[in-house]
PDB file of N, CA and C in Angstrom:
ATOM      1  N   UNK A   1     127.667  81.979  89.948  1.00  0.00           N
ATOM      2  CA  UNK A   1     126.983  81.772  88.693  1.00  0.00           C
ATOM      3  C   UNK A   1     127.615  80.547  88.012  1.00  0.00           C
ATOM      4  N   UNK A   2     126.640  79.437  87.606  1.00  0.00           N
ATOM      5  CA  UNK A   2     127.349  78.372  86.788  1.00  0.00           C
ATOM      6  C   UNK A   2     127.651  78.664  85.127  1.00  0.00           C
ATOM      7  N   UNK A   3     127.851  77.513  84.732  1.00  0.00           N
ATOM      8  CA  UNK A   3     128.400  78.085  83.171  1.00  0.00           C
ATOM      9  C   UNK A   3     128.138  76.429  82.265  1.00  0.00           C
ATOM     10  N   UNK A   4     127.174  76.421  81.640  1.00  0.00           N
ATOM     11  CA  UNK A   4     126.704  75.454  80.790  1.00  0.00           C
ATOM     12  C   UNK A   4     127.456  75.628  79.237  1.00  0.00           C
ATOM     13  N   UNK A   5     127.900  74.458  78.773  1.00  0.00           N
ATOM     14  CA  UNK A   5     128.346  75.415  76.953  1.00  0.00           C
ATOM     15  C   UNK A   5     127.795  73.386  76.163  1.00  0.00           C
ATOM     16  N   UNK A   6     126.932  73.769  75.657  1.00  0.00           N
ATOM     17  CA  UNK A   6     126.216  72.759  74.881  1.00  0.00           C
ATOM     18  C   UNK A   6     126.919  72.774  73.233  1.00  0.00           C
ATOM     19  N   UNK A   7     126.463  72.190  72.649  1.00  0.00           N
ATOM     20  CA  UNK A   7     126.541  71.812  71.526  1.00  0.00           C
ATOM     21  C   UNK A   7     125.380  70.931  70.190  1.00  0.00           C
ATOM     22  N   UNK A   8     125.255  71.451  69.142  1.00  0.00           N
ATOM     23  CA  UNK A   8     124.493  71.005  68.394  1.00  0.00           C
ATOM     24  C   UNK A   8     124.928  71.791  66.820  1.00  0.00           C
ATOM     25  N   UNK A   9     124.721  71.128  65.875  1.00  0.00           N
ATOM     26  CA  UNK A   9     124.776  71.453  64.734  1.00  0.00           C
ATOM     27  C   UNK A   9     123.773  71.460  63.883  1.00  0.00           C
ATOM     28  N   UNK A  10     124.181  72.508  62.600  1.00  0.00           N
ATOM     29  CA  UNK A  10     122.540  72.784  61.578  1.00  0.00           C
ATOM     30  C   UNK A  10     123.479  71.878  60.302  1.00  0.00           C
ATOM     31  N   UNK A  11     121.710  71.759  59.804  1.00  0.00           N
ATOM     32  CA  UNK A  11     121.933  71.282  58.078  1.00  0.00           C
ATOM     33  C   UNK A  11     122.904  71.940  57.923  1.00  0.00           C
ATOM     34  N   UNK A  12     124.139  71.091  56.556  1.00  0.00           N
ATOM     35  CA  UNK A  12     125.255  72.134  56.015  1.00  0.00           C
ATOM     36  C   UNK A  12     124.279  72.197  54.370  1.00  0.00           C
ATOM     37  N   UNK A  13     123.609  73.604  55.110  1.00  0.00           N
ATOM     38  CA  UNK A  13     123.184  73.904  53.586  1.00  0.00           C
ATOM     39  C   UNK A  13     123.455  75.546  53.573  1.00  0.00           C
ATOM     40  N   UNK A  14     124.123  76.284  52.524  1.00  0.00           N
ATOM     41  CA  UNK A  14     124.355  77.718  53.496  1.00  0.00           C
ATOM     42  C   UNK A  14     123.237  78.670  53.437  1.00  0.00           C
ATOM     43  N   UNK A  15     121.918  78.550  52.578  1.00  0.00           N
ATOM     44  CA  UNK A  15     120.773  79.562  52.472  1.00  0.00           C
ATOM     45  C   UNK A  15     120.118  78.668  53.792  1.00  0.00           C
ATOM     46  N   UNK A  16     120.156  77.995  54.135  1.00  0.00           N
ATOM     47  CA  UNK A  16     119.753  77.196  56.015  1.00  0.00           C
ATOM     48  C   UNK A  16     120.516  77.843  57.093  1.00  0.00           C
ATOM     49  N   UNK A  17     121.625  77.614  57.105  1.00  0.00           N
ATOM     50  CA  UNK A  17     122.537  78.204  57.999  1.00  0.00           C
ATOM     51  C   UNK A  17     122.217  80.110  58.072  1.00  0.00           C
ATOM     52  N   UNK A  18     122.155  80.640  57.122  1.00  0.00           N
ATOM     53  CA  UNK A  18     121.874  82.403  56.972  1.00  0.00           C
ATOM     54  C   UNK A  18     120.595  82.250  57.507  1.00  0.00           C
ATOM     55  N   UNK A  19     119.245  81.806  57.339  1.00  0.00           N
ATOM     56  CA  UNK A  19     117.779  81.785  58.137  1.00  0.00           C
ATOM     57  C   UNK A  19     117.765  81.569  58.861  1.00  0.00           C
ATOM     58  N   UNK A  20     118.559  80.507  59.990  1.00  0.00           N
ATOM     59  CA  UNK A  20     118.519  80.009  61.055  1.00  0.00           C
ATOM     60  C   UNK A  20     119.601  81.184  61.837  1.00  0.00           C
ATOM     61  N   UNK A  21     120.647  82.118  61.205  1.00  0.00           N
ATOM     62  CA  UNK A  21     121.009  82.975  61.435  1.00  0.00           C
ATOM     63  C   UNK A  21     120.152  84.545  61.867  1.00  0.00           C
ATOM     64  N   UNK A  22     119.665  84.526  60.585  1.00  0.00           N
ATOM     65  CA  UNK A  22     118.335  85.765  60.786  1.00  0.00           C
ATOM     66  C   UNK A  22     117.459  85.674  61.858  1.00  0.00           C
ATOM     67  N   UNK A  23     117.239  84.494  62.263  1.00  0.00           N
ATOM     68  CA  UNK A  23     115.831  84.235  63.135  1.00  0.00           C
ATOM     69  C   UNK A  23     116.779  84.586  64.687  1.00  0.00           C
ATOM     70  N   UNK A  24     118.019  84.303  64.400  1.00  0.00           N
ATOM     71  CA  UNK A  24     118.712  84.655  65.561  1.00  0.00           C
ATOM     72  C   UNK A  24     118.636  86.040  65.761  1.00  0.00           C
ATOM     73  N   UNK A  25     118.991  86.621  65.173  1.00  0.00           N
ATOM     74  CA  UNK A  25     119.039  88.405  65.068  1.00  0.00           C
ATOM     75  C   UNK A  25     117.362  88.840  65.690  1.00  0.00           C
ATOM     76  N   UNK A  26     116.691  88.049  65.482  1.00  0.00           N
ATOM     77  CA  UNK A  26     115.440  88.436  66.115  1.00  0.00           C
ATOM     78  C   UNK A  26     114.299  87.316  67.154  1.00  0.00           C
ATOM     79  N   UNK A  27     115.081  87.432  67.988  1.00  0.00           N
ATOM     80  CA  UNK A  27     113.873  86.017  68.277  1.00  0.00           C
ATOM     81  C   UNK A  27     113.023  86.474  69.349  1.00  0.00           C
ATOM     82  N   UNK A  28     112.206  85.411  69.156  1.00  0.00           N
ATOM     83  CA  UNK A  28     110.659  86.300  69.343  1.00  0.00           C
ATOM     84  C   UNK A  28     110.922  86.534  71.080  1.00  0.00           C
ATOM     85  N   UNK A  29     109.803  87.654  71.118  1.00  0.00           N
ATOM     86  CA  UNK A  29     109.881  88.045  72.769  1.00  0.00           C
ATOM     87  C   UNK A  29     109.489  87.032  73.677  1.00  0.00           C
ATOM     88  N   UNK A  30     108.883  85.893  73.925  1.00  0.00           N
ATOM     89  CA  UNK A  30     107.911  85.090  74.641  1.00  0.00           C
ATOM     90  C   UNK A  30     108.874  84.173  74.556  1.00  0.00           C
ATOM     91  N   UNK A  31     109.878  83.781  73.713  1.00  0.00           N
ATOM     92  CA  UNK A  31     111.022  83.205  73.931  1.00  0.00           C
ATOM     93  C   UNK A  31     112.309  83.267  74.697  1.00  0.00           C
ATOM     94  N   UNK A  32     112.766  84.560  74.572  1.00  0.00           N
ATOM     95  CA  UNK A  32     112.904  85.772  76.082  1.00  0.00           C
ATOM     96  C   UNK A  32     113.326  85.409  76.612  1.00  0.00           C
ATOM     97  N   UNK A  33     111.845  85.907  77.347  1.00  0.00           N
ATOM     98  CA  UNK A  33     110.927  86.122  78.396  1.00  0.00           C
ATOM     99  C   UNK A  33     111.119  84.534  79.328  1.00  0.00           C
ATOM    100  N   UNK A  34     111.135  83.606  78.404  1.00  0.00           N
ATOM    101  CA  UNK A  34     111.092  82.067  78.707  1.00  0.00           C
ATOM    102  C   UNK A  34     112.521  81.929  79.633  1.00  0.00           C
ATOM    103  N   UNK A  35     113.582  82.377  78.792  1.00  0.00           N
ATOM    104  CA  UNK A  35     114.651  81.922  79.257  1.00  0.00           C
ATOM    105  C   UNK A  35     115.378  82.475  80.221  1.00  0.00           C
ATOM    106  N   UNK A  36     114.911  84.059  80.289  1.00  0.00           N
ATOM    107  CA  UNK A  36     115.612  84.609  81.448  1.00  0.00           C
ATOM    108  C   UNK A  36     114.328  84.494  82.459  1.00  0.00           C
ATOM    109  N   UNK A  37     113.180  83.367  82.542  1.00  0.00           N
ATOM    110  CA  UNK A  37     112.519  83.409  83.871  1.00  0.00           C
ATOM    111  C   UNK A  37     113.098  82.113  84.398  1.00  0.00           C
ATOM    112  N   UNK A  38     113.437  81.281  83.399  1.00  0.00           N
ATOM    113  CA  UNK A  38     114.525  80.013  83.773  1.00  0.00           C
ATOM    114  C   UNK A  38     115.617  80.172  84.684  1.00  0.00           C
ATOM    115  N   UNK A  39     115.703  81.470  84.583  1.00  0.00           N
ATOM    116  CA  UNK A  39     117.245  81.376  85.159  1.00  0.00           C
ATOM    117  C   UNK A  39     118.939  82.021  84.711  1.00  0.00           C
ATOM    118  N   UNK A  40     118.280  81.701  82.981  1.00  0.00           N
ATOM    119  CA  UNK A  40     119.338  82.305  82.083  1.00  0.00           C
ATOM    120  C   UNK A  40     119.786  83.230  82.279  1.00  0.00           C
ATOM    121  N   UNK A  41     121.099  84.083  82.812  1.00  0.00           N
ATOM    122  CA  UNK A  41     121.349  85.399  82.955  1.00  0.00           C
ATOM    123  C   UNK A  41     121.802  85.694  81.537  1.00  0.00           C
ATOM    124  N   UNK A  42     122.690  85.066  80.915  1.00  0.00           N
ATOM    125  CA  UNK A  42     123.160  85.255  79.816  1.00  0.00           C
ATOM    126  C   UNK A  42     123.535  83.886  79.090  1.00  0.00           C
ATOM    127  N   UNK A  43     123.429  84.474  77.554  1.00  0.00           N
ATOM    128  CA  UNK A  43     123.681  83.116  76.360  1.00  0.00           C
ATOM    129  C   UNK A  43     124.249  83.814  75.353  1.00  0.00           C
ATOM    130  N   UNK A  44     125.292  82.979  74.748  1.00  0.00           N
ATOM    131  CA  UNK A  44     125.501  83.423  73.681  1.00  0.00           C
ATOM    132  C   UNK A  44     125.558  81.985  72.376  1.00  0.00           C
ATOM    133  N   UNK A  45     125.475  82.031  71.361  1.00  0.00           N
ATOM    134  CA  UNK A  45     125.719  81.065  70.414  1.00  0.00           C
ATOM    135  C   UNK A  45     126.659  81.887  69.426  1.00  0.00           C
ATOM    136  N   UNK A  46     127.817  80.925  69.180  1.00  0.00           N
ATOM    137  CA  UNK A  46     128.801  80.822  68.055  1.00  0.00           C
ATOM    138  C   UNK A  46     128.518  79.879  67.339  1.00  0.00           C
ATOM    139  N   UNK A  47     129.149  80.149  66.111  1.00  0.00           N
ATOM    140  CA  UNK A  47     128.793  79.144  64.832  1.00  0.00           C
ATOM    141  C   UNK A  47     130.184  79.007  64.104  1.00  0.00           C
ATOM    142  N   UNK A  48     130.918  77.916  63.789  1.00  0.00           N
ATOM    143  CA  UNK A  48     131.833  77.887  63.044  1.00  0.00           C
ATOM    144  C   UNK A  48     131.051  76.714  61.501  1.00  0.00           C
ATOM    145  N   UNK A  49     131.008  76.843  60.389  1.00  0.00           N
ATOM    146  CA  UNK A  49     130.536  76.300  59.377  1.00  0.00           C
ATOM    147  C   UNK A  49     128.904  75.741  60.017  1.00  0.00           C
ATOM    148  N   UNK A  50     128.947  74.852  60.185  1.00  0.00           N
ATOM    149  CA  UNK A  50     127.506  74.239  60.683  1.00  0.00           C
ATOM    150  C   UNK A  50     127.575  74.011  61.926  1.00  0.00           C
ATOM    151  N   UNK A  51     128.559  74.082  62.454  1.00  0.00           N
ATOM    152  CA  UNK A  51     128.643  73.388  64.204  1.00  0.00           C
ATOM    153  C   UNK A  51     128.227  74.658  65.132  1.00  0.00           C
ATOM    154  N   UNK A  52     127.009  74.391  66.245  1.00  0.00           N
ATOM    155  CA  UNK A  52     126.937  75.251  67.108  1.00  0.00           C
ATOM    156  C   UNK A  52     127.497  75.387  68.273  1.00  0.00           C
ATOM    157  N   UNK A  53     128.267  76.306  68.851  1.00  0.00           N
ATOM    158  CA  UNK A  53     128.350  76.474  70.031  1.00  0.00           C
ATOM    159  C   UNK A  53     127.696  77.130  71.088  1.00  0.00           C
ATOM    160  N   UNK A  54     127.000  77.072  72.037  1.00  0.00           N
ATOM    161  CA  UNK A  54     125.863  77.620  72.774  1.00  0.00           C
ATOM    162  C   UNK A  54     127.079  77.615  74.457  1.00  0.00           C
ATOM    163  N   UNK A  55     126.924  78.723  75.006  1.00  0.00           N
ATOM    164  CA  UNK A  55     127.451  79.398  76.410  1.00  0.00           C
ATOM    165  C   UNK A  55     126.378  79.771  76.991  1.00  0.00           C
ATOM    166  N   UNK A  56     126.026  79.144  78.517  1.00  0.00           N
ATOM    167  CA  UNK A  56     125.051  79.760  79.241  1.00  0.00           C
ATOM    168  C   UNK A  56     125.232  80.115  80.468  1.00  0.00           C
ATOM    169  N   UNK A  57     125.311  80.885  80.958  1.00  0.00           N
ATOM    170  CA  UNK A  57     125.648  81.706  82.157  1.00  0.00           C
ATOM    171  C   UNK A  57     124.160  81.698  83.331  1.00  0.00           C
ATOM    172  N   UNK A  58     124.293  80.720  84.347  1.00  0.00           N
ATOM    173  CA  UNK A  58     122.508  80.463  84.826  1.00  0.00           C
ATOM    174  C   UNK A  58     123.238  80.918  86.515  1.00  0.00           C
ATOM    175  N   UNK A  59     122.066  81.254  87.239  1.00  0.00           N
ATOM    176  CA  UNK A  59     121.683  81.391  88.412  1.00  0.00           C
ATOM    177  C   UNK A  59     121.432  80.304  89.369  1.00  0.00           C
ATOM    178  N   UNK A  60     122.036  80.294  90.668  1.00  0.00           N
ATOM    179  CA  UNK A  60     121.891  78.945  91.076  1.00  0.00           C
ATOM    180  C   UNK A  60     120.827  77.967  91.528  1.00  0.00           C
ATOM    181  N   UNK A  61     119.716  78.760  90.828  1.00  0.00           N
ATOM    182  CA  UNK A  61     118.593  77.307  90.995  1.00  0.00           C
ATOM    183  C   UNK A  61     118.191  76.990  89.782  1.00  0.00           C
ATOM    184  N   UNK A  62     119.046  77.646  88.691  1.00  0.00           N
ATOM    185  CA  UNK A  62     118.355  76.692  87.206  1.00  0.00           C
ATOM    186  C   UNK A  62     118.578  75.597  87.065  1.00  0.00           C
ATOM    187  N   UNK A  63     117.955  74.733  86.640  1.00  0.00           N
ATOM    188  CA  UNK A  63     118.148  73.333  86.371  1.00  0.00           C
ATOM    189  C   UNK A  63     117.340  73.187  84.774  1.00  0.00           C
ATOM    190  N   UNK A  64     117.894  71.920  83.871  1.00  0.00           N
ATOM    191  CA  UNK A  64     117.150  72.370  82.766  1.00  0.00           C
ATOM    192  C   UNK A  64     115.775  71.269  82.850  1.00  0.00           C
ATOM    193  N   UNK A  65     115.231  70.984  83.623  1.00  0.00           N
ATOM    194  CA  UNK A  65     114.102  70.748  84.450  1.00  0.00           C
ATOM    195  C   UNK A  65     113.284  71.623  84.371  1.00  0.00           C
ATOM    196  N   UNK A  66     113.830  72.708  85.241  1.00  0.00           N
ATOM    197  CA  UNK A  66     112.744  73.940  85.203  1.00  0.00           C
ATOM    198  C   UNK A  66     112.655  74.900  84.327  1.00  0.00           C
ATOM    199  N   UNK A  67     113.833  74.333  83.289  1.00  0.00           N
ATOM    200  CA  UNK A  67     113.927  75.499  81.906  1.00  0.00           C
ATOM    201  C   UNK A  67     112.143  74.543  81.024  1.00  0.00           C
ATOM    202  N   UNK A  68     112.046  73.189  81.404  1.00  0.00           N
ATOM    203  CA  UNK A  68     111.203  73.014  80.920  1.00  0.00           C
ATOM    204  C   UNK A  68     110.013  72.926  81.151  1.00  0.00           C
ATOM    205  N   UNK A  69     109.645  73.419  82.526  1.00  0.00           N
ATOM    206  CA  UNK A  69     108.721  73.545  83.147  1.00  0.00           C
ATOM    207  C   UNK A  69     108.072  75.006  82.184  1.00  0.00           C
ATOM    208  N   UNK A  70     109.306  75.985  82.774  1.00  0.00           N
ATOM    209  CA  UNK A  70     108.955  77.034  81.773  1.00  0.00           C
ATOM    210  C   UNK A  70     108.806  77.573  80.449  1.00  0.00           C
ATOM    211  N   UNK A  71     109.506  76.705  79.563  1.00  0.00           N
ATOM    212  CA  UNK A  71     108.870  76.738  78.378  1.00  0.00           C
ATOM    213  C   UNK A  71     107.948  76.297  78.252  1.00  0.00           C
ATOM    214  N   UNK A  72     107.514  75.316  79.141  1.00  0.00           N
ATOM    215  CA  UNK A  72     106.469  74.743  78.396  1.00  0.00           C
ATOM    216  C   UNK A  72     105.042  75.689  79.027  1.00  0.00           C
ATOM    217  N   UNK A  73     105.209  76.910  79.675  1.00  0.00           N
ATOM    218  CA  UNK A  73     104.212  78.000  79.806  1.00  0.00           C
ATOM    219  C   UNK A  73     103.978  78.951  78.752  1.00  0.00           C
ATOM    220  N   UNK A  74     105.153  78.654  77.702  1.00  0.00           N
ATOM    221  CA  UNK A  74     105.066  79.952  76.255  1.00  0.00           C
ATOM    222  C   UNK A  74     104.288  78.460  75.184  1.00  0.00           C
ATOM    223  N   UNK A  75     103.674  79.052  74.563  1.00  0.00           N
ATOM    224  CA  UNK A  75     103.060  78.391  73.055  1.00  0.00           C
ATOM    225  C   UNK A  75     104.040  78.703  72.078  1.00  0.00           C
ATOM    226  N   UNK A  76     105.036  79.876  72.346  1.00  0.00           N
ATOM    227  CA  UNK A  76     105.394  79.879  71.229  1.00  0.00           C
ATOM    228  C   UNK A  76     107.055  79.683  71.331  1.00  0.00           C
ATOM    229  N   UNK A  77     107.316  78.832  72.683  1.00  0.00           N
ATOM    230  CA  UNK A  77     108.354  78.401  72.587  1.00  0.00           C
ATOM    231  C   UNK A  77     108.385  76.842  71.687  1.00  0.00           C
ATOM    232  N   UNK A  78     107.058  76.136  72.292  1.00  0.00           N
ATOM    233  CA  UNK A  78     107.144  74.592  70.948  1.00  0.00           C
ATOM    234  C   UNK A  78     107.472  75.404  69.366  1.00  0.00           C
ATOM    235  N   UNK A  79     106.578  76.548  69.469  1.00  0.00           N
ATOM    236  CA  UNK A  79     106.745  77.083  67.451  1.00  0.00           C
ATOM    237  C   UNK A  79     107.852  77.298  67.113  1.00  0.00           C
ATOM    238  N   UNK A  80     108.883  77.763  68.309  1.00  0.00           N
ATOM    239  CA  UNK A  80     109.859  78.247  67.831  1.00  0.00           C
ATOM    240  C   UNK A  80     110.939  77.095  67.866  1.00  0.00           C
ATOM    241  N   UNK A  81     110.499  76.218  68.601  1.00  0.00           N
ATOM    242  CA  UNK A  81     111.645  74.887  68.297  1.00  0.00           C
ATOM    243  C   UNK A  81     110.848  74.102  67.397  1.00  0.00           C
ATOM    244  N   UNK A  82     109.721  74.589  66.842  1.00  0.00           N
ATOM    245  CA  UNK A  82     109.538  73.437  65.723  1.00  0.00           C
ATOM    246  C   UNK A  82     110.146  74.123  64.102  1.00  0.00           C
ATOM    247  N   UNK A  83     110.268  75.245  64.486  1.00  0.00           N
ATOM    248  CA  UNK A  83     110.508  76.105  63.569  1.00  0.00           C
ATOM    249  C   UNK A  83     112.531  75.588  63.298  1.00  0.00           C
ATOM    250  N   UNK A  84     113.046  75.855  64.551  1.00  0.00           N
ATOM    251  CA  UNK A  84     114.409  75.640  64.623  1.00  0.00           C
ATOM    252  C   UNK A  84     115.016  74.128  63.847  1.00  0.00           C
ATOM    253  N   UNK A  85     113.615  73.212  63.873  1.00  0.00           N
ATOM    254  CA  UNK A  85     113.710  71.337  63.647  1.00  0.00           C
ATOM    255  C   UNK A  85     114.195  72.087  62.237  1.00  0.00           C
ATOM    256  N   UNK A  86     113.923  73.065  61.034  1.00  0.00           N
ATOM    257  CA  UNK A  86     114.273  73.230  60.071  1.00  0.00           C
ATOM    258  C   UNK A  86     115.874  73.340  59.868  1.00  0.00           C
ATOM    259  N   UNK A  87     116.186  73.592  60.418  1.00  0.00           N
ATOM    260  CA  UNK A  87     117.317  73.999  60.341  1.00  0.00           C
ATOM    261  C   UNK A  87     118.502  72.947  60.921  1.00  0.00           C
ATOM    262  N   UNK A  88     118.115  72.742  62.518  1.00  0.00           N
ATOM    263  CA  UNK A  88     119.322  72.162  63.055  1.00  0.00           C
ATOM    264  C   UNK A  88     119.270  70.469  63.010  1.00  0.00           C
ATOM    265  N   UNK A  89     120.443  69.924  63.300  1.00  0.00           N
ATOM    266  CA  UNK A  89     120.178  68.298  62.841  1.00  0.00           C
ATOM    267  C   UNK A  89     121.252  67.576  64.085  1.00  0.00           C
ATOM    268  N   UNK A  90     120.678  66.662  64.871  1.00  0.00           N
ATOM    269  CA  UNK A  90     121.960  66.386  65.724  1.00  0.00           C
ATOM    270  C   UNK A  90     122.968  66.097  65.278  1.00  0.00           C
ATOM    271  N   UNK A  91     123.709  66.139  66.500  1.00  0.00           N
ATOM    272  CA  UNK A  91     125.382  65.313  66.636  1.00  0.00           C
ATOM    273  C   UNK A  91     125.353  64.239  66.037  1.00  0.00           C
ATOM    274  N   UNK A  92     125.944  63.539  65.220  1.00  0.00           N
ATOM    275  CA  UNK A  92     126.445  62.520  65.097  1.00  0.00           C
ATOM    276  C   UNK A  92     126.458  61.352  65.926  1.00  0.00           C
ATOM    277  N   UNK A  93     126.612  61.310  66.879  1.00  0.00           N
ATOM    278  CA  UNK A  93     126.579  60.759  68.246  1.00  0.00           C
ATOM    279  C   UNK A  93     125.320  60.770  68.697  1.00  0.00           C
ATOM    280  N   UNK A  94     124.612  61.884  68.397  1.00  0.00           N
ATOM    281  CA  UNK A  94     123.119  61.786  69.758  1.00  0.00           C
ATOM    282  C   UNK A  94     122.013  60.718  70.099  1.00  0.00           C
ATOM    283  N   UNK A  95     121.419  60.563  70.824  1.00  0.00           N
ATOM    284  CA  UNK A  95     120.783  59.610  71.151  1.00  0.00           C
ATOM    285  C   UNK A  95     119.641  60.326  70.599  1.00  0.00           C
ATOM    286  N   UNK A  96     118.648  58.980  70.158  1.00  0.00           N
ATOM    287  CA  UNK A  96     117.226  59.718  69.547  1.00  0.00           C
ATOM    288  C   UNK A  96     116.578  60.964  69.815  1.00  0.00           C
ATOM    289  N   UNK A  97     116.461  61.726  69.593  1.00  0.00           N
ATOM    290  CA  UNK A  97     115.640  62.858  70.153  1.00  0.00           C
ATOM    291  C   UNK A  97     116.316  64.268  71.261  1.00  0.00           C
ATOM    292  N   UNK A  98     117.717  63.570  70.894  1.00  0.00           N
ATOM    293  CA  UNK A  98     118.513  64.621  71.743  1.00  0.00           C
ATOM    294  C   UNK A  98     118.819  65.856  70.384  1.00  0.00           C
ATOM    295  N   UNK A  99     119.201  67.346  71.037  1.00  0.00           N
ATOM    296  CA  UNK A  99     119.501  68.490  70.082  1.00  0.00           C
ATOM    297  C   UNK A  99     120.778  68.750  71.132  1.00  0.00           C
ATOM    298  N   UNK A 100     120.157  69.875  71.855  1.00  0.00           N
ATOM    299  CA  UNK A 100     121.680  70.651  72.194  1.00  0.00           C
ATOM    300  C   UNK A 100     122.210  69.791  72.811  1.00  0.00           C
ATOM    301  N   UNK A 101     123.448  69.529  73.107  1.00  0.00           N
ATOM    302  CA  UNK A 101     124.000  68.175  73.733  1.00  0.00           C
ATOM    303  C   UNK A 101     125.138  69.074  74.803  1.00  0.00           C
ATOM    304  N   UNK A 102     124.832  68.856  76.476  1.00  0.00           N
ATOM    305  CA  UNK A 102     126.019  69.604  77.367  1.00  0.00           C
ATOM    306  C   UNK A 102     127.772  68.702  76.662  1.00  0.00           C
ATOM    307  N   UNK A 103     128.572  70.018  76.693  1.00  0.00           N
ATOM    308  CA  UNK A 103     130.012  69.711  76.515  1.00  0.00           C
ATOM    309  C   UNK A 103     130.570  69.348  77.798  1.00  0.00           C
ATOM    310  N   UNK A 104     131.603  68.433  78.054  1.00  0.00           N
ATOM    311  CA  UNK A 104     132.155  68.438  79.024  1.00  0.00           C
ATOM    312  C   UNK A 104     133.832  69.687  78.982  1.00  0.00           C
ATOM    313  N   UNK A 105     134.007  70.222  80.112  1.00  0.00           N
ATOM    314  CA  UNK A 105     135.463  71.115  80.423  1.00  0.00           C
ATOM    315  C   UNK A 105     136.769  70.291  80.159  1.00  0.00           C
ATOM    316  N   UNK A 106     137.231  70.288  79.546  1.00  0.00           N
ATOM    317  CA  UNK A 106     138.844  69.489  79.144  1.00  0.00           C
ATOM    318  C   UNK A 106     140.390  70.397  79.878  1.00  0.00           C
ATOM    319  N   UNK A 107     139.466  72.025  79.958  1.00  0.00           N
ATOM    320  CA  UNK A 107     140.873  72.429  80.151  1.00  0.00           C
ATOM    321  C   UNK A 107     140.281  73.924  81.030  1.00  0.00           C
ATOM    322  N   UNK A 108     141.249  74.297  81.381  1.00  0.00           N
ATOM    323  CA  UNK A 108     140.762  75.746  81.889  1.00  0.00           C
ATOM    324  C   UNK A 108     142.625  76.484  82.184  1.00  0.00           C
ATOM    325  N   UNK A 109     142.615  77.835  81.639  1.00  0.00           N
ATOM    326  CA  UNK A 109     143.910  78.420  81.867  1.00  0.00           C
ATOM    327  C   UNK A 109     143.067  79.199  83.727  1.00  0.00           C
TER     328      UNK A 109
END
């Protein structure tokens, strides 16, 4: 199993940060459905102030190629990342139109 851990950050506004929180606590089924047909076995996201941390645990033929092949079979995966544009804002660094951005490994015990 590989191990992806991305990065992206939200508006520092904190009634933004708590909604973009809530929507976490529930996100829609067809969104899912999307990610564990990708490949996703498991994800988790941490949040320290505005900065996200995203962990993905994939199967060995995901590629995020075919994560977009398959979203782009849900309608309500565009809603739900147009919905997310509210909230999150790139890196500092990112190149136009980039969000979650892969981390590189620095260390491992």
């Amino acid at each position: 199993m590989k191990r992806h851990c991305l990065a992206l950050d939200l508006k520092d506004d904190p009634e933004l940060i708590k909604a973009y929180d809530d929507y976490h606590k529930e996100v829609w089924p067809e969104v899912l459905q999307s990610l564990k047909e990708s490949g996703i076995q498991d994800m988790a996201i941490y949040r320290v102030r505005n900065r996200l941390f995203m962990i993905m645990y994939v199967d060995d033929n995901f590629s995020f190629e075919k994560k977009a092949e398959i979203d782009a079979k849900y309608p309500e995966n565009e809603k739900w990342e147009e919905l997310m544009l509210n909230y999150q804002k790139p890196l500092p660094f990112a190149k136009p139109g980039e969000k979650w951005m892969l981390m590189e490994k620095v260390f491992q015990l």
